[in-house]
Protein backbone atom coordinates (compact mmCIF):
# COMPACT_ATOMS: atom_id res chain seq x y z
CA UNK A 1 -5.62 2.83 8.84
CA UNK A 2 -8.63 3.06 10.70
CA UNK A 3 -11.16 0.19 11.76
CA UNK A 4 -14.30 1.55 13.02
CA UNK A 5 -17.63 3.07 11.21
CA UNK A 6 -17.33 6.44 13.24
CA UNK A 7 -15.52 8.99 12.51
CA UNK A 8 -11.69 8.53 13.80
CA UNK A 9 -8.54 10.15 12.64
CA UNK A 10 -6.46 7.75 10.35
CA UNK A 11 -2.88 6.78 10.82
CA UNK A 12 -0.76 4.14 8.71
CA UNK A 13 2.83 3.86 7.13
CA UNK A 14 2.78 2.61 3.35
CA UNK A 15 5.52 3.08 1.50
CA UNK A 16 6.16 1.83 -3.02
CA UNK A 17 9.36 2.31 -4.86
CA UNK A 18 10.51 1.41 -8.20
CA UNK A 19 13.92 -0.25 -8.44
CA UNK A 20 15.94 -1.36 -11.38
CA UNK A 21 14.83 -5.34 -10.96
CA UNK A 22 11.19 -4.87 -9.81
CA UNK A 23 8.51 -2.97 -7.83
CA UNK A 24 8.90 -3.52 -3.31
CA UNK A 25 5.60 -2.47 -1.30
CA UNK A 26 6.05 -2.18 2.57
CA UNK A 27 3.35 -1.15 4.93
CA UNK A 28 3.26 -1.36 9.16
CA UNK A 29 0.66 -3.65 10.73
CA UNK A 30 -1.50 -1.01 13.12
CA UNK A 31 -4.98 -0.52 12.69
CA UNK A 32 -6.53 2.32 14.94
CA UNK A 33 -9.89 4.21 16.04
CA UNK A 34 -8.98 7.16 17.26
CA UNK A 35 -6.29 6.53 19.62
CA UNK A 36 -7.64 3.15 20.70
CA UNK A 37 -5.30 0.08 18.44
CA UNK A 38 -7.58 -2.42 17.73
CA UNK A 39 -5.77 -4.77 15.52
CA UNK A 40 -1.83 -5.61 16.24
CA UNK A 41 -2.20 -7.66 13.26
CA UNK A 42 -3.30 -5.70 10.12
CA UNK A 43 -2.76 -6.99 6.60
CA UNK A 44 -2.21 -3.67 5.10
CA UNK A 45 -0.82 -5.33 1.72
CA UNK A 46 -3.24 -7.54 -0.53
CA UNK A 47 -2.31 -9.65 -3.94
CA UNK A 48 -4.97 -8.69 -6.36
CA UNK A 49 -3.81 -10.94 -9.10
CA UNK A 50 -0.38 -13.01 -9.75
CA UNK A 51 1.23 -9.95 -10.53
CA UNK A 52 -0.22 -7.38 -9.07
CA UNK A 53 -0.14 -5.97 -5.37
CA UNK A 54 -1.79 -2.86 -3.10
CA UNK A 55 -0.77 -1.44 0.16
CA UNK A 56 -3.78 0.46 2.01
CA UNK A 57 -4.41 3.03 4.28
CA UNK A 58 -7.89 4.51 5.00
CA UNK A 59 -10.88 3.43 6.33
CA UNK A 60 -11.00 -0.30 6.81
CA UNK A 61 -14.15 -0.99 5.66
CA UNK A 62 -14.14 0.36 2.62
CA UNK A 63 -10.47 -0.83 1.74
CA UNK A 64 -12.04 -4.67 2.31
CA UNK A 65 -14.84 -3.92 -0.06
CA UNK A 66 -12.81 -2.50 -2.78
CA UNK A 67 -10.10 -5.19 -3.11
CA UNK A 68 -13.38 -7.39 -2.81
CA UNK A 69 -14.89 -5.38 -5.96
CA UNK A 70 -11.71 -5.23 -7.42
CA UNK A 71 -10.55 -8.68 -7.11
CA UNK A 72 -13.50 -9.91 -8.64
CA UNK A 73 -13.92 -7.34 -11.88
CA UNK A 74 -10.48 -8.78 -12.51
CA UNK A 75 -11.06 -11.92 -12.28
CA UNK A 76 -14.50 -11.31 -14.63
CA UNK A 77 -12.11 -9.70 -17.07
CA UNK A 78 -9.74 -12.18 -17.40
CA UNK A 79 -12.59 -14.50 -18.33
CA UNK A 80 -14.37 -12.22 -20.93
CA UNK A 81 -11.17 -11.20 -22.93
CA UNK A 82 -9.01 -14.20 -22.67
CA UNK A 83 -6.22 -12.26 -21.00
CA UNK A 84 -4.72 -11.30 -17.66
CA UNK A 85 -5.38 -6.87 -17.49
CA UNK A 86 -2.62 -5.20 -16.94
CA UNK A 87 -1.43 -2.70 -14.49
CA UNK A 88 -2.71 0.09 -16.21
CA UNK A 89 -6.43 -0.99 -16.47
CA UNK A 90 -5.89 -2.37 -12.53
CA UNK A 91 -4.84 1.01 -11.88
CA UNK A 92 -7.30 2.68 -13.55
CA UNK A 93 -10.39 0.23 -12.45
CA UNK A 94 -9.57 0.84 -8.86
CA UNK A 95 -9.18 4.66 -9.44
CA UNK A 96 -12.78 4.50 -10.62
CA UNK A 97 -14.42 2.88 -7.75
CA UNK A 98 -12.37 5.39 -5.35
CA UNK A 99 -14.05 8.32 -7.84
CA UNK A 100 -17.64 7.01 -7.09
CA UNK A 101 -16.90 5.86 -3.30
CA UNK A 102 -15.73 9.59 -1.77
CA UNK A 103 -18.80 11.09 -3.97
CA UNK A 104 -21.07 9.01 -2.87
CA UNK A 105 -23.33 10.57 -0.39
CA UNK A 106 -23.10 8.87 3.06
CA UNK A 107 -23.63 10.15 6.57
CA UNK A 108 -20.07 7.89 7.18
CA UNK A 109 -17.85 8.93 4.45
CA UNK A 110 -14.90 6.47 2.73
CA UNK A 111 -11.54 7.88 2.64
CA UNK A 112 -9.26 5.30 1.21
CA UNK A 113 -5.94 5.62 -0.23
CA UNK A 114 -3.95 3.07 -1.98
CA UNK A 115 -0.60 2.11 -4.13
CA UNK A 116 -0.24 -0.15 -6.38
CA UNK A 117 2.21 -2.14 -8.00
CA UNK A 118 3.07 -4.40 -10.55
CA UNK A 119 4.45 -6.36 -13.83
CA UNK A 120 2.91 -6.62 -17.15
CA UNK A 121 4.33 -7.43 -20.56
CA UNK A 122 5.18 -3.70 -20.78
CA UNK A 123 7.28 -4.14 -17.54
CA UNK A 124 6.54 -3.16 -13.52
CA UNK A 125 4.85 -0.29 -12.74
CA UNK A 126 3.67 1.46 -9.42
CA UNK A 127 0.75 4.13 -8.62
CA UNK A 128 -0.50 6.11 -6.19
CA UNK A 129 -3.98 6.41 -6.02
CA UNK A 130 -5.45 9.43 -4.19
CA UNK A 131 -8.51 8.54 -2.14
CA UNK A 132 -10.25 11.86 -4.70
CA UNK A 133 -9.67 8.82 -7.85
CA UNK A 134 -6.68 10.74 -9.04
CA UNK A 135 -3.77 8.09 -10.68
CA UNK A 136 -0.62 9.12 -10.75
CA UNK A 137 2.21 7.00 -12.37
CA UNK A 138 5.47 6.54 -10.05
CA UNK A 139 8.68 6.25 -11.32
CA UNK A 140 10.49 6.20 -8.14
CA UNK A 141 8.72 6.10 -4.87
CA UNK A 142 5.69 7.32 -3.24
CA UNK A 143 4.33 6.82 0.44
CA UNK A 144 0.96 6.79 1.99
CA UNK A 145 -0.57 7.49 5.09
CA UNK A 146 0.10 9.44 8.80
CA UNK A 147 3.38 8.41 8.73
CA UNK A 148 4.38 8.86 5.33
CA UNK A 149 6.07 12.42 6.29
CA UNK A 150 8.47 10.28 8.43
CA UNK A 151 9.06 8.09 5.73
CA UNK A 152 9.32 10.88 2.83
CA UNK A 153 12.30 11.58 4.95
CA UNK A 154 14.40 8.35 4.42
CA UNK A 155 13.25 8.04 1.06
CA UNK A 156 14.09 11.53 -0.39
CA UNK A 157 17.49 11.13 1.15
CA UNK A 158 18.36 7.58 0.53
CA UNK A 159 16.87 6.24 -3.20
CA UNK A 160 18.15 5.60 -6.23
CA UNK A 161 17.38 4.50 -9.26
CA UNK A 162 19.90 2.08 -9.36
CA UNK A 163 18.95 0.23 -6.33
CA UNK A 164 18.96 -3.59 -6.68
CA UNK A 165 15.65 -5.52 -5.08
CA UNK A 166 17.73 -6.09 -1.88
CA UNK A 167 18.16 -2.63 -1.62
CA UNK A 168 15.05 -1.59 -2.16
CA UNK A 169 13.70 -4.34 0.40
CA UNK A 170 16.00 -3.03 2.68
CA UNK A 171 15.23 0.94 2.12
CA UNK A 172 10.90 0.26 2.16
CA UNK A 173 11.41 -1.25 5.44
CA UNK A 174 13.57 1.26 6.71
CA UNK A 175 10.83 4.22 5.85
CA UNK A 176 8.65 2.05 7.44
CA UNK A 177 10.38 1.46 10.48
CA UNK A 178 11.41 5.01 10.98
CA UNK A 179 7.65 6.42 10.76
CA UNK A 180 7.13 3.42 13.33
CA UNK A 181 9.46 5.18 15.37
CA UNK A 182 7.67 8.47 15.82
CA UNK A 183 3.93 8.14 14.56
CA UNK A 184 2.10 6.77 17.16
CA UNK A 185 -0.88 5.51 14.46
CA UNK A 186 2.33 3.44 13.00
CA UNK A 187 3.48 0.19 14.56
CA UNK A 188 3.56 -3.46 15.67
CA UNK A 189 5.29 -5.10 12.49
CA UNK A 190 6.07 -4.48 9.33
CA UNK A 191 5.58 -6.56 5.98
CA UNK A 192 6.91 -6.40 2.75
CA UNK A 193 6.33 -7.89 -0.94
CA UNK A 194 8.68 -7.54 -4.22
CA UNK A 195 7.01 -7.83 -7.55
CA UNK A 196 8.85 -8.49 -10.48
CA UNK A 197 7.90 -10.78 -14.21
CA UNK A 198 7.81 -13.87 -11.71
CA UNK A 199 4.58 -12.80 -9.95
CA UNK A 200 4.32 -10.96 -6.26
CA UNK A 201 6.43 -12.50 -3.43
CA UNK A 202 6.57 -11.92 0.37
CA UNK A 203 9.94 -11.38 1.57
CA UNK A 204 9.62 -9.79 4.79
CA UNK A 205 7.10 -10.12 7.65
CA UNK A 206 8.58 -8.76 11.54
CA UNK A 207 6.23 -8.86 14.78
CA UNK A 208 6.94 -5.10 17.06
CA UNK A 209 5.77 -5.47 20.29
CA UNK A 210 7.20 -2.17 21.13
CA UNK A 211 8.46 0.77 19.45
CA UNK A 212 11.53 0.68 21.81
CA UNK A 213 12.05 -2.83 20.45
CA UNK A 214 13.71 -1.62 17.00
CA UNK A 215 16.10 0.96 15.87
CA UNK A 216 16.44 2.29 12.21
CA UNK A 217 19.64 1.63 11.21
């Protein structure tokens, strides 16, 4: 995740999987330019409604103005048809405004890239949305960002589709943590929210000083 308006290589850690009692997004709290860190402190993972949740990675910037935009055309739909959207059309909304933002011609381009998760009366769901506008729909895990490689690792060797929320708590934050380990964009904390029928709860928030403060387990 990036915070400045030039031209910086991005780094971040996101990481969405799908387990048998709900929906767990984890994401480090780094923000860089370059190699500078400028923020220790980084809310990479933003409620967009009751139910619904998205980690970020990207260009700040534009990440703050499209949960803005997209925060608000939900709320506007809500009003107009009487009903809460669900994931789907979230999904599908925010895929839309990352179509028009990357083609968009600016001397400063966005690259954003998100995943999203969430419950409906159809059940939870999770996406990855490509910072191009492509949706994809997840039915396991995905991960975003510099240190998703890192994290690709402990997931690919370590889900299942069985996993209770505990264990999927347990298994984001470990991708997390081990992409903290060796990405250097990656780092200073990690945060985590479950989403199940009840609505989007936080259920784990850590402060990293220091990469040599923690050890994946």
């Amino acid at each position: 995740m990036v915070s400045s308006t030039m031209k910086f290589k991005k780094g971040t850690t996101t990481v969405g999987l799908v387990c048998k009692d709900g929906v767990v997004l984890a994401a480090d709290r780094r923000a860089t330019a370059g190699t500078l860190i400028v923020d220790k402190k980084a809310q990479k993972i933003h409620e967009i409604g009751d139910k619904i949740a998205v980690t970020l990675a990207g260009a700040v910037a534009d990440a703050q103005l499209l949960i803005k935009l997209l925060k608000a055309e939900v709320r506007l739909k809500a009003l107009r048809t009487d009903r809460e959207p669900n994931v789907g059309e979230v999904a599908n909304l925010l895929a839309g405004y990352l179509y028009s933002n990357i083609r968009r011609y600016s001397p400063i381009p966005g690259f954003t890239h998100f995943v999203l998760g969430g419950s409906d009366n159809k059940g939870v769901h999770l996406y990855d949305l490509f910072p191009d506008g492509s949706v994809t729909l997840i039915d396991d895990y995905t991960s975003s960002g510099s240190g998703s490689v890192i994290a690709y690792g402990v997931l690919e060797t370590q889900y299942r589709s069985d996993l209770t929320m505990d264990e999927a708590i347990r298994l984001a934050v470990k991708a997390v943590n081990a992409a903290l380990q060796r990405d250097s964009a990656t780092g200073n904390g990690i945060d985590a929210v479950k989403i199940t029928e009840k609505g989007v709860e936080r259920v784990f928030g850590e402060t990293i000083e220091s990469k040599a403060e923690v050890r994946s387990k």
